[in-house]
PDB file of N, CA and C in Angstrom:
ATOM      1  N   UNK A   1    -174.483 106.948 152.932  1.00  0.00           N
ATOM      2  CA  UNK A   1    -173.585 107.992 153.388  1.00  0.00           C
ATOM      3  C   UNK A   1    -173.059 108.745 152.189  1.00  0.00           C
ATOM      4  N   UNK A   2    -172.735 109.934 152.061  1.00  0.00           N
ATOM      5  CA  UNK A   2    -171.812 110.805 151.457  1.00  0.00           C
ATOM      6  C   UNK A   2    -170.498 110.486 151.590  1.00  0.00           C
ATOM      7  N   UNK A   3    -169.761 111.340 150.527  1.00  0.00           N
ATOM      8  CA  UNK A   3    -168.579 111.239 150.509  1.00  0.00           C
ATOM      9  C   UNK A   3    -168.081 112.337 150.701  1.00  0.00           C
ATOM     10  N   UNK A   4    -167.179 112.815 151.566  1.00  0.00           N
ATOM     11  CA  UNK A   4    -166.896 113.681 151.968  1.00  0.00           C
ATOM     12  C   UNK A   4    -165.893 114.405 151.181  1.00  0.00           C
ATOM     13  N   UNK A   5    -165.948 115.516 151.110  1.00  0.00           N
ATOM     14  CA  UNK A   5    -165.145 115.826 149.556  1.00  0.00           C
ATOM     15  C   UNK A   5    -164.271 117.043 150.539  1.00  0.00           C
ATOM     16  N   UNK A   6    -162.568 116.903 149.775  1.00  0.00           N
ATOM     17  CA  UNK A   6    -161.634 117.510 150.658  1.00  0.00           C
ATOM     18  C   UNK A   6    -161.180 118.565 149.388  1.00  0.00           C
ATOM     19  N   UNK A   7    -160.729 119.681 149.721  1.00  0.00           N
ATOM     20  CA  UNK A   7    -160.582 120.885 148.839  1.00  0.00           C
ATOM     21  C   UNK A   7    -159.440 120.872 148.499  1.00  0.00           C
ATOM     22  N   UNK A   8    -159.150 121.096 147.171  1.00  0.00           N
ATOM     23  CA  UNK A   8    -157.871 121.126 147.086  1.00  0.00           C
ATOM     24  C   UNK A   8    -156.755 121.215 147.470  1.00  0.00           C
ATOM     25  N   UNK A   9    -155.952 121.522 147.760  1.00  0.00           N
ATOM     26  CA  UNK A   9    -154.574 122.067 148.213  1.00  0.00           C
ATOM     27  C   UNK A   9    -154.551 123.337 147.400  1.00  0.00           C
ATOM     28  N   UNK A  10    -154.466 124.545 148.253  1.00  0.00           N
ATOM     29  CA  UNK A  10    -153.908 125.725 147.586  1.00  0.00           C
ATOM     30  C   UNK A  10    -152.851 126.186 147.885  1.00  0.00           C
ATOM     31  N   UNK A  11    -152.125 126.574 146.725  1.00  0.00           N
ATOM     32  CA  UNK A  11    -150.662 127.012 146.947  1.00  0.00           C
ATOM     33  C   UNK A  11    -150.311 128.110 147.472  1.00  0.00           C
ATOM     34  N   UNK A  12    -149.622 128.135 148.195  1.00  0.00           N
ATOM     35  CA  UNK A  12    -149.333 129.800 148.743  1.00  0.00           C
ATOM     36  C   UNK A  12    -147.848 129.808 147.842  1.00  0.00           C
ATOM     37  N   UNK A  13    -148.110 131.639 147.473  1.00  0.00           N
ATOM     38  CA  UNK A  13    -146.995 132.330 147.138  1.00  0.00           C
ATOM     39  C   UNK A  13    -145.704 131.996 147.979  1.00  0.00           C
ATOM     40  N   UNK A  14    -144.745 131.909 146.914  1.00  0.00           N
ATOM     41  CA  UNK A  14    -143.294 132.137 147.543  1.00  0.00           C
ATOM     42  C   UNK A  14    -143.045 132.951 148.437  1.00  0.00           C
ATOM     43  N   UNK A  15    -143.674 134.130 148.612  1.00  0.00           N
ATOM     44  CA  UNK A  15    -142.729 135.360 149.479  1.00  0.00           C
ATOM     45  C   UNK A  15    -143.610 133.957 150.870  1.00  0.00           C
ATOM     46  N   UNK A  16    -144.509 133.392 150.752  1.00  0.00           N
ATOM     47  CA  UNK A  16    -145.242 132.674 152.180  1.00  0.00           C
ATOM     48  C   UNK A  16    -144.578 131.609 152.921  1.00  0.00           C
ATOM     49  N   UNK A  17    -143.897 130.999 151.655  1.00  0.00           N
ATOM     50  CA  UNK A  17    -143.277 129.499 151.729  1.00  0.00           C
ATOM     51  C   UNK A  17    -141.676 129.786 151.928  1.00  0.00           C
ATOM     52  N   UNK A  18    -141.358 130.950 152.134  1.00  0.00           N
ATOM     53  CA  UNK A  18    -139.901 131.459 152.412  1.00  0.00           C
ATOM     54  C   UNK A  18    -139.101 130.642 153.575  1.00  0.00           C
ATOM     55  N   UNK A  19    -137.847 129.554 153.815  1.00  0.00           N
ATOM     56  CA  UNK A  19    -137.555 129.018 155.199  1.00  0.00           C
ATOM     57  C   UNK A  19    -137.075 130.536 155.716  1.00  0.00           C
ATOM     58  N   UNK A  20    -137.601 130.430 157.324  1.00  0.00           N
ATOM     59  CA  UNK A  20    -136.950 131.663 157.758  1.00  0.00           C
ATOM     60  C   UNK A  20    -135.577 131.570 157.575  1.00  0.00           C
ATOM     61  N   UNK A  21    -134.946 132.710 157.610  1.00  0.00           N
ATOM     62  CA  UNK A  21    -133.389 132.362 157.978  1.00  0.00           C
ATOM     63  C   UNK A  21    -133.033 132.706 159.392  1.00  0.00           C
ATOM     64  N   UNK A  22    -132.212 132.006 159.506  1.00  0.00           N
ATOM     65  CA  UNK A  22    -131.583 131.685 160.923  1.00  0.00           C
ATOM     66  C   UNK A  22    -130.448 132.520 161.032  1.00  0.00           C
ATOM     67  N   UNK A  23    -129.942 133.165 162.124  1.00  0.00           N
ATOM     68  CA  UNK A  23    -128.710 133.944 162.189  1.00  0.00           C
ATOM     69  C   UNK A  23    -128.249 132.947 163.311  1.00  0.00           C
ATOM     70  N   UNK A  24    -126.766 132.707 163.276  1.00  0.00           N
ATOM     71  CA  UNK A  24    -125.809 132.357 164.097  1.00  0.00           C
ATOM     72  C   UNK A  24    -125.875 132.873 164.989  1.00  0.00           C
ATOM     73  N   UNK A  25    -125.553 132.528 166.403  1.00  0.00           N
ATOM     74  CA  UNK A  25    -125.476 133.419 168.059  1.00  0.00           C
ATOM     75  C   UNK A  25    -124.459 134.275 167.740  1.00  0.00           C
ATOM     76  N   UNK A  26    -123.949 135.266 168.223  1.00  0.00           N
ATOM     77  CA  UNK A  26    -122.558 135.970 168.213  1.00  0.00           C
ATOM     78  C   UNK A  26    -121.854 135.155 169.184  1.00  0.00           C
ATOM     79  N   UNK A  27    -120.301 135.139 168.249  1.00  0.00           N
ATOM     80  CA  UNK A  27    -119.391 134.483 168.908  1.00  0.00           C
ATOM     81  C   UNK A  27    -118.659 135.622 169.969  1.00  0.00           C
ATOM     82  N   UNK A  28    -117.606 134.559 170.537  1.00  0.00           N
ATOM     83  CA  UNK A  28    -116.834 135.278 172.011  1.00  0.00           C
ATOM     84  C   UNK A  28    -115.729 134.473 172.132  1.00  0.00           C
ATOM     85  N   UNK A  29    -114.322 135.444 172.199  1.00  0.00           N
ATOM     86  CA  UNK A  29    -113.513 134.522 172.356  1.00  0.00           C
ATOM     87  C   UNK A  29    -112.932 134.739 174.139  1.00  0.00           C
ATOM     88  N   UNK A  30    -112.757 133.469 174.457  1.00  0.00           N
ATOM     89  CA  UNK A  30    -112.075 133.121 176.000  1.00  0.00           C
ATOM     90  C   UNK A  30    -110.808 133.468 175.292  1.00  0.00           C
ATOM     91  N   UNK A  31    -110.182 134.160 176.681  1.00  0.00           N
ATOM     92  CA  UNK A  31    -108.498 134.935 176.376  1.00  0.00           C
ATOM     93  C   UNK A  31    -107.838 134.353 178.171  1.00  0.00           C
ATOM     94  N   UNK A  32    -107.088 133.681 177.523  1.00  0.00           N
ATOM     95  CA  UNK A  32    -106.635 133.419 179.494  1.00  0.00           C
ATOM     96  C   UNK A  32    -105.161 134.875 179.189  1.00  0.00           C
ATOM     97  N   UNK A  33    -105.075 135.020 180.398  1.00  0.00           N
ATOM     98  CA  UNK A  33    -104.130 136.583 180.728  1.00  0.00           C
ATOM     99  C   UNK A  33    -103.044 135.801 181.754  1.00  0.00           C
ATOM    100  N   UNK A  34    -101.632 136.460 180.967  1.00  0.00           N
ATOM    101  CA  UNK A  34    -100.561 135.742 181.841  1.00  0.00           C
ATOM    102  C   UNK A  34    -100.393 136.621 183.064  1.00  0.00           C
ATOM    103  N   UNK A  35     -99.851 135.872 184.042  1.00  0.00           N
ATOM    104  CA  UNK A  35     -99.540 136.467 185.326  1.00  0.00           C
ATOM    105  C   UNK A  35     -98.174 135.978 186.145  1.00  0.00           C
ATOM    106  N   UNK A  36     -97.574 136.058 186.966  1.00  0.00           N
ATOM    107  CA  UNK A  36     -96.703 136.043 186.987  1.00  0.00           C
ATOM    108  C   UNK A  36     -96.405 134.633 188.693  1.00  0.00           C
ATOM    109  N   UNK A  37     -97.564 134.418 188.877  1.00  0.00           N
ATOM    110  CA  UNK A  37     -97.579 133.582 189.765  1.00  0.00           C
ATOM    111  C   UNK A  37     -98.244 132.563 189.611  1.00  0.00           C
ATOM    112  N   UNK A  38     -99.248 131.782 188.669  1.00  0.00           N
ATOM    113  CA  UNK A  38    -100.004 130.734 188.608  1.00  0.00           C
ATOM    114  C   UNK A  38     -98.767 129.809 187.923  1.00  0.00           C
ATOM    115  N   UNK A  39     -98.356 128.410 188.648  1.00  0.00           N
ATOM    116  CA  UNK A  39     -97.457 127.576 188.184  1.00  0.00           C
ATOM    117  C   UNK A  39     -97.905 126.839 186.399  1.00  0.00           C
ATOM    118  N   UNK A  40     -96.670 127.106 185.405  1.00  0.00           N
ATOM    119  CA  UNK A  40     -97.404 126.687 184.280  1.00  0.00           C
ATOM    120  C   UNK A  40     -97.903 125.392 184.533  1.00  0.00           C
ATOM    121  N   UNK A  41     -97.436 124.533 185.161  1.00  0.00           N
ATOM    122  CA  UNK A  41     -98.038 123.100 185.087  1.00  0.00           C
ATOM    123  C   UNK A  41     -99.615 122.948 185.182  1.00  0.00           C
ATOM    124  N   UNK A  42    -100.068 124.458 186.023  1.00  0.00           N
ATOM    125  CA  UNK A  42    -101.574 124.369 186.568  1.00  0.00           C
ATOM    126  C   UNK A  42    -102.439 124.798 185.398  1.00  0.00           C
ATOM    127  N   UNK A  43    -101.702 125.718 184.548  1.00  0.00           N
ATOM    128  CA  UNK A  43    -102.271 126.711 183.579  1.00  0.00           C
ATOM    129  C   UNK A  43    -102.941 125.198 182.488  1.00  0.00           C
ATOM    130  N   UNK A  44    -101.465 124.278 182.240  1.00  0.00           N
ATOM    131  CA  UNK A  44    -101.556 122.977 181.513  1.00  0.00           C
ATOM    132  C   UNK A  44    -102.791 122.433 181.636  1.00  0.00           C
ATOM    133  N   UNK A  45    -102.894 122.307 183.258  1.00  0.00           N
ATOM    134  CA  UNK A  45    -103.973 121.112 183.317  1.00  0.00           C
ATOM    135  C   UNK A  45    -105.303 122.207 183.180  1.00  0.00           C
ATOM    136  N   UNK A  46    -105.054 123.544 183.305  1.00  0.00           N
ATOM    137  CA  UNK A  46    -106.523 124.058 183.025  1.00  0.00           C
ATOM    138  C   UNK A  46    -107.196 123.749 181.610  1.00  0.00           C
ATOM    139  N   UNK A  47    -105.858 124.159 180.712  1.00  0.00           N
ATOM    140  CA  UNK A  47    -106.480 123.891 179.250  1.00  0.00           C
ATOM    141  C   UNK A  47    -106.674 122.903 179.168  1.00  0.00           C
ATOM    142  N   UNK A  48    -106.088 121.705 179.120  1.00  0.00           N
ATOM    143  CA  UNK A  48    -106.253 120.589 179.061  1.00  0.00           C
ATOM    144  C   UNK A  48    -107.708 120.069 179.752  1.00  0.00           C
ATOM    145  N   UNK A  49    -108.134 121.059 180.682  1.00  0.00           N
ATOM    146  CA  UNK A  49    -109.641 120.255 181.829  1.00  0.00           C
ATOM    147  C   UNK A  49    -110.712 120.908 181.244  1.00  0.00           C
ATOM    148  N   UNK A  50    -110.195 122.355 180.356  1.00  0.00           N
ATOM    149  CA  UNK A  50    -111.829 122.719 180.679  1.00  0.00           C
ATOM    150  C   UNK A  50    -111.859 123.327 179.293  1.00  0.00           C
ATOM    151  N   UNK A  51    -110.819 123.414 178.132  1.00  0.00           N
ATOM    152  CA  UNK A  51    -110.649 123.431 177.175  1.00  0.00           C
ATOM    153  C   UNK A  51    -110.436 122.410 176.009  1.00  0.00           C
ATOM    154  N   UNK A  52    -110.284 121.305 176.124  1.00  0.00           N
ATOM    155  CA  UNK A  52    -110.335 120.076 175.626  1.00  0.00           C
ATOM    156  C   UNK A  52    -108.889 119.838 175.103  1.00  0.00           C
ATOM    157  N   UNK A  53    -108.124 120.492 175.658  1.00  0.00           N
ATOM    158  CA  UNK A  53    -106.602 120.393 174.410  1.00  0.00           C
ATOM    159  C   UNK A  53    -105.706 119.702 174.877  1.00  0.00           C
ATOM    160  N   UNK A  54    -104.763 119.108 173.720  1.00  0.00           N
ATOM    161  CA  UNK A  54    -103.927 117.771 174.391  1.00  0.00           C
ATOM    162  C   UNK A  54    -102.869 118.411 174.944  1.00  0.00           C
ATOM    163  N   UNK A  55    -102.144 117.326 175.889  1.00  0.00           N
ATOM    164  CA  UNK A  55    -100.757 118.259 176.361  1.00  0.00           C
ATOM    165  C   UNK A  55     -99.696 118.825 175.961  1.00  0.00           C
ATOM    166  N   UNK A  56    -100.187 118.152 174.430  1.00  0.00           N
ATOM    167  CA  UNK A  56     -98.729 119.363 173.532  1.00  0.00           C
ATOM    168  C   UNK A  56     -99.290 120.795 173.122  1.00  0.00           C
ATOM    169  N   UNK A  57    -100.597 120.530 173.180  1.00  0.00           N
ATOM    170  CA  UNK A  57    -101.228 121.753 172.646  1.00  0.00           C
ATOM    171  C   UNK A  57    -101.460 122.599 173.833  1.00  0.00           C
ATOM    172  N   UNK A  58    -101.505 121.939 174.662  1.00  0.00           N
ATOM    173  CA  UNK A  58    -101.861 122.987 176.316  1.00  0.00           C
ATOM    174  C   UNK A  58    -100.168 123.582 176.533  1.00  0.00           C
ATOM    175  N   UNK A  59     -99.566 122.869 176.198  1.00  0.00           N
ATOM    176  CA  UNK A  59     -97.992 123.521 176.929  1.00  0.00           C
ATOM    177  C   UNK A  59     -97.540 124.443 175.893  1.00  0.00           C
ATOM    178  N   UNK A  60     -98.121 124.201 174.250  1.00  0.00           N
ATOM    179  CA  UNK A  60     -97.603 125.467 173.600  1.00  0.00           C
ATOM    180  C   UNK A  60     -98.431 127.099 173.591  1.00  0.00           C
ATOM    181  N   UNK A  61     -99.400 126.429 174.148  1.00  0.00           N
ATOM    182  CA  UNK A  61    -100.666 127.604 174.068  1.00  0.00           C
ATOM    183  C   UNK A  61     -99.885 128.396 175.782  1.00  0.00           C
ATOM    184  N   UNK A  62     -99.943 127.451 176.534  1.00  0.00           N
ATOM    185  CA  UNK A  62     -98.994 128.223 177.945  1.00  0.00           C
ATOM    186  C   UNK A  62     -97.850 128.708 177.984  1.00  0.00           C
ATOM    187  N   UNK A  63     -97.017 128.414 177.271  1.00  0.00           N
ATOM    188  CA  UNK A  63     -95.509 128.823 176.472  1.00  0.00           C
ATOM    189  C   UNK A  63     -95.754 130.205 175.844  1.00  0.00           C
ATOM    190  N   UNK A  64     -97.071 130.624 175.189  1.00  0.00           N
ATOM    191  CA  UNK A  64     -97.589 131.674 174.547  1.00  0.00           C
ATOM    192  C   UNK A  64     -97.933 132.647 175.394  1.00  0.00           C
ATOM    193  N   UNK A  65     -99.114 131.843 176.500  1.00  0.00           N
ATOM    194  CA  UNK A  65     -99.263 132.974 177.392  1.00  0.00           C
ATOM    195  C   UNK A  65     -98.606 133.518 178.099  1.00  0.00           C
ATOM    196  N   UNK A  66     -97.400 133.029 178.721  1.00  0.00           N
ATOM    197  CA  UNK A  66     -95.730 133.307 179.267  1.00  0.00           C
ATOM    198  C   UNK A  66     -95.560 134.144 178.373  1.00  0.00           C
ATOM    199  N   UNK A  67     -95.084 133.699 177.093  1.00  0.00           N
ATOM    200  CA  UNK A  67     -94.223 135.186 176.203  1.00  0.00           C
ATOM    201  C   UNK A  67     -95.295 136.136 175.785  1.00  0.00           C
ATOM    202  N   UNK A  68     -96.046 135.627 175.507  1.00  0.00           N
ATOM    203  CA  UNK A  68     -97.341 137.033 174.585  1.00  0.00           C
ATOM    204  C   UNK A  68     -97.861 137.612 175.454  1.00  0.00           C
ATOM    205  N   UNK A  69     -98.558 137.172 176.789  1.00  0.00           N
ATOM    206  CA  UNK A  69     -99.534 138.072 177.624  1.00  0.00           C
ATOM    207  C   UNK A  69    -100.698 136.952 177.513  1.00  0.00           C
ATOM    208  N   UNK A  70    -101.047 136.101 176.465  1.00  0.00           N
ATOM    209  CA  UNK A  70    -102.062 136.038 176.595  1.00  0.00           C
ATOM    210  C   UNK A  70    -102.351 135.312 175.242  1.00  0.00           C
ATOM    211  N   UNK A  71    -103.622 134.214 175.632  1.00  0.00           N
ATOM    212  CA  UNK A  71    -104.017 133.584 174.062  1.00  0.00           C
ATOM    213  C   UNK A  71    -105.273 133.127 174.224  1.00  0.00           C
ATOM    214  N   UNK A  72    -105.948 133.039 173.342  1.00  0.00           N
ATOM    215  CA  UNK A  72    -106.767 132.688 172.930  1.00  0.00           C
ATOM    216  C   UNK A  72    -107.528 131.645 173.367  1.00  0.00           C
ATOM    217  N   UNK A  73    -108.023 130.827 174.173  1.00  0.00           N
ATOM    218  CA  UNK A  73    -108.630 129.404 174.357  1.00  0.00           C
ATOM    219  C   UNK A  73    -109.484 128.707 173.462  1.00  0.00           C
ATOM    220  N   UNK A  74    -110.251 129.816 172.980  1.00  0.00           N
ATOM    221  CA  UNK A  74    -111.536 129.617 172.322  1.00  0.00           C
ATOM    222  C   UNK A  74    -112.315 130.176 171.627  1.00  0.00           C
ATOM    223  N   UNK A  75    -113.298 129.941 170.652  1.00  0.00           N
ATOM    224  CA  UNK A  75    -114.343 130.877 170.401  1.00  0.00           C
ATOM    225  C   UNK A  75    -115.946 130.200 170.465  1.00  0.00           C
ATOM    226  N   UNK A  76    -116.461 130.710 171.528  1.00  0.00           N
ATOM    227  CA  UNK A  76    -118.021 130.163 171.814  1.00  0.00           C
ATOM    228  C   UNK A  76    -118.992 131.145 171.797  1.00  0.00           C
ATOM    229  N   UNK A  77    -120.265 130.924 171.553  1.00  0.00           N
ATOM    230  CA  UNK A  77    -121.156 131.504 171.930  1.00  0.00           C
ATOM    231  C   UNK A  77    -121.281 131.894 173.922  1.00  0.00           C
ATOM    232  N   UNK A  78    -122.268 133.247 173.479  1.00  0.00           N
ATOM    233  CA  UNK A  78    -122.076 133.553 174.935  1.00  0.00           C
ATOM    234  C   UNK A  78    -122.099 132.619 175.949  1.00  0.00           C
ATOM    235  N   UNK A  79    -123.140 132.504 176.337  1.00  0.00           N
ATOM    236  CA  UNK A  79    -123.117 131.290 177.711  1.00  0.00           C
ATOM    237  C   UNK A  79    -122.329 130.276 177.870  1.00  0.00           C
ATOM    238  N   UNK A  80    -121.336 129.568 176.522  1.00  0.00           N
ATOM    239  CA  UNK A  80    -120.914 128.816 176.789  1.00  0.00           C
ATOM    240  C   UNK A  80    -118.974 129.908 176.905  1.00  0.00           C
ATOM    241  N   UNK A  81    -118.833 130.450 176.886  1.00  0.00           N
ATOM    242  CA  UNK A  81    -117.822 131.835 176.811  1.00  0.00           C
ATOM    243  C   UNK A  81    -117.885 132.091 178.803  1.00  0.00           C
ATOM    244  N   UNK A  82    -118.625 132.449 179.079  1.00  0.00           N
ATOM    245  CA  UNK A  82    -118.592 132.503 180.159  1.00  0.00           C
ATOM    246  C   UNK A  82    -119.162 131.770 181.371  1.00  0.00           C
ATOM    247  N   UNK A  83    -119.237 130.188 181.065  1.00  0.00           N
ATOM    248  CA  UNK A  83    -119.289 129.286 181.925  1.00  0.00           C
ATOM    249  C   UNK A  83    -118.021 128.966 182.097  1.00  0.00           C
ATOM    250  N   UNK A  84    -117.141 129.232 180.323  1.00  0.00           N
ATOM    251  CA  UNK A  84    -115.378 128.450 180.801  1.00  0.00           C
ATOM    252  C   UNK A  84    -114.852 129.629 181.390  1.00  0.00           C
ATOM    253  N   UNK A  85    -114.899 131.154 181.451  1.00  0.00           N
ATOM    254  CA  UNK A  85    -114.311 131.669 182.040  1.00  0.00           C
ATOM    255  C   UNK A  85    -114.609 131.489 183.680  1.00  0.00           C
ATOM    256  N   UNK A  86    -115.545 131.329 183.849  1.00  0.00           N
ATOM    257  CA  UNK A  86    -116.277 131.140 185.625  1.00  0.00           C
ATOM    258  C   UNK A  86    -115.601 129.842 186.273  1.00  0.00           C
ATOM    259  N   UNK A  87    -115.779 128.880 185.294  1.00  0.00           N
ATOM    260  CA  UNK A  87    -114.625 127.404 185.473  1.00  0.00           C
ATOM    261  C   UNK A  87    -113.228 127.558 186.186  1.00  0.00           C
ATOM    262  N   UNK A  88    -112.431 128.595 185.357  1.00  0.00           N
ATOM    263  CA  UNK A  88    -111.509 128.525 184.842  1.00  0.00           C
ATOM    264  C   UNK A  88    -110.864 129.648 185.911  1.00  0.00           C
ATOM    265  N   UNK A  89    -111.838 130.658 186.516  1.00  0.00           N
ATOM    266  CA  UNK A  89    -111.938 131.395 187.367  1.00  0.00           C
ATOM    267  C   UNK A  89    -112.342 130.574 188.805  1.00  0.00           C
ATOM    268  N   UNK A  90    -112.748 129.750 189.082  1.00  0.00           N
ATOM    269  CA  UNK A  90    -113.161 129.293 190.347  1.00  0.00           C
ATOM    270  C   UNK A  90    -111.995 128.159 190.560  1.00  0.00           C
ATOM    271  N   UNK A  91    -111.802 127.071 189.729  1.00  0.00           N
ATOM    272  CA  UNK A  91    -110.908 126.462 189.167  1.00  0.00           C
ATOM    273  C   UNK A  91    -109.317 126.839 190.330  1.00  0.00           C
ATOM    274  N   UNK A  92    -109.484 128.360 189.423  1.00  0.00           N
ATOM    275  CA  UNK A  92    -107.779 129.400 190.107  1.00  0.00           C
ATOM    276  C   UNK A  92    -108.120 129.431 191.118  1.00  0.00           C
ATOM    277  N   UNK A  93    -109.148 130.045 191.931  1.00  0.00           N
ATOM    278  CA  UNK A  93    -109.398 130.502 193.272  1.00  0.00           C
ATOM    279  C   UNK A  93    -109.044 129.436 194.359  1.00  0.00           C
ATOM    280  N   UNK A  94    -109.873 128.323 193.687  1.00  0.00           N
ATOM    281  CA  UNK A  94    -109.639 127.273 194.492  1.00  0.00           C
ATOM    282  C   UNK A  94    -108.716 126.993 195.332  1.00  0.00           C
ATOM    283  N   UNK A  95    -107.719 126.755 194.194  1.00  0.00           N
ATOM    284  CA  UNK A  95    -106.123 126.378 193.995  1.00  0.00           C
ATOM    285  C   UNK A  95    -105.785 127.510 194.813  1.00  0.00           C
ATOM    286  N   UNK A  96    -105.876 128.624 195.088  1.00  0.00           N
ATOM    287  CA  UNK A  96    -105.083 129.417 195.252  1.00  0.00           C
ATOM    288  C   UNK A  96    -103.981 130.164 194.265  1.00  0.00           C
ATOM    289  N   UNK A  97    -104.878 130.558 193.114  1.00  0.00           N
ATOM    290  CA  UNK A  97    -104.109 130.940 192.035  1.00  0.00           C
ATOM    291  C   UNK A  97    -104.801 132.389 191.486  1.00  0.00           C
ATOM    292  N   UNK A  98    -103.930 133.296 190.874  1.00  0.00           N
ATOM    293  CA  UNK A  98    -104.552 134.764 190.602  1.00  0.00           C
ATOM    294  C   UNK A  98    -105.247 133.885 189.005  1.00  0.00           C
ATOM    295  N   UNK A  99    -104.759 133.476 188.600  1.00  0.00           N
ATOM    296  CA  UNK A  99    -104.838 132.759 186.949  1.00  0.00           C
ATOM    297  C   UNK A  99    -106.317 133.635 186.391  1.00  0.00           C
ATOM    298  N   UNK A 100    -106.137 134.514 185.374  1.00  0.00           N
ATOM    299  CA  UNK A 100    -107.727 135.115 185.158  1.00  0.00           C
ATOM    300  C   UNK A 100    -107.551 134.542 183.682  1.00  0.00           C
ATOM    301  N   UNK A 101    -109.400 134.481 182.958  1.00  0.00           N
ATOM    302  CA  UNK A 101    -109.773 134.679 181.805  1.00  0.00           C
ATOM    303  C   UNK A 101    -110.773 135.613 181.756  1.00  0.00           C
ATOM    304  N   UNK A 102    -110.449 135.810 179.974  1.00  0.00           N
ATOM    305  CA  UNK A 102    -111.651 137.343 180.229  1.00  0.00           C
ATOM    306  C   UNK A 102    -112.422 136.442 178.596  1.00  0.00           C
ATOM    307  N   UNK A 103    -113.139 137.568 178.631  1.00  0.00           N
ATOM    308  CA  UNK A 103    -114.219 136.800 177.364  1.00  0.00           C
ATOM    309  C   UNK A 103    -114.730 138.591 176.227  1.00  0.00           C
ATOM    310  N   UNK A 104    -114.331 138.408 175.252  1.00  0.00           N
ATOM    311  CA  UNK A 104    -114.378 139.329 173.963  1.00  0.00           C
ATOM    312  C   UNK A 104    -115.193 139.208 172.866  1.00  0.00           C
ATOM    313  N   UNK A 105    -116.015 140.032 172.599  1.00  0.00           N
ATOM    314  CA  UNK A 105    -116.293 140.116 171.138  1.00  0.00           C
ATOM    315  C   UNK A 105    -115.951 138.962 170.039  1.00  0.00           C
ATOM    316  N   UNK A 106    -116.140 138.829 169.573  1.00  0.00           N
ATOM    317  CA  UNK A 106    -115.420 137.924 168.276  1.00  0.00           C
ATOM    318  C   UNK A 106    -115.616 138.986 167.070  1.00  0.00           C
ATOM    319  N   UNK A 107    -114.756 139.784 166.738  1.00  0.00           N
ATOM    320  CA  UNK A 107    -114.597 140.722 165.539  1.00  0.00           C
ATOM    321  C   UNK A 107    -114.417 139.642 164.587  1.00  0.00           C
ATOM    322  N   UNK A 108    -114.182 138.397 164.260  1.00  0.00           N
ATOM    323  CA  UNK A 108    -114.776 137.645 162.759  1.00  0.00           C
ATOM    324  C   UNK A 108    -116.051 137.182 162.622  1.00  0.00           C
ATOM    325  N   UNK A 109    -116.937 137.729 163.835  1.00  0.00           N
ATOM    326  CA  UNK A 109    -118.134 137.236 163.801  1.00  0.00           C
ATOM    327  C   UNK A 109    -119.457 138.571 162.655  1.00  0.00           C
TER     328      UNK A 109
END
């Protein structure tokens, strides 16, 4: 038998061997909007259910949305931006609550 003879390895140029680069998804921030009828206790357990935040952090973030209009929940990529607003929106309905979130741009993105 022969020996089967294997060819070198040839190098490819750098511009070939480049890792692509990857861009980040664009972010989105969830904004819950105060209203004047959803009980804060409910607003609590929303952040707390579908936002991950503890109950000191849910009652100061609801304390905010009372005085400011409105705060912040989050910043996600799209789909996951508007699965918590749809949550968070069906969530209210349920209940019988106006309670809205809306979902924005992320201008630090």
């Amino acid at each position: 038998m022969s020996a089967i003879e294997t060819p070198d390895i040839v190098r490819k140029p750098e511009t070939e061997t480049a890792e692509p680069q990857l861009k980040s998804p664009p972010l989105y921030r969830v904004v819950m909007l105060n209203d004047h009828f959803t009980p804060m206790d409910f607003v609590v357990e929303i952040l707390m259910r579908f936002f991950h935040k503890s109950e000191t952090s849910a009652q100061q973030m609801m304390l905010r949305i009372h005085h400011e209009g409105s705060v912040i929940c989050g910043v996600f990529p799209r789909d996951i931006a508007e699965t918590k607003v749809q949550q968070v929106e069906t969530a209210s309905r349920t209940s019988g609550h106006p309670l809205r979130c809306i979902m924005e741009h992320d201008s630090n993105d």
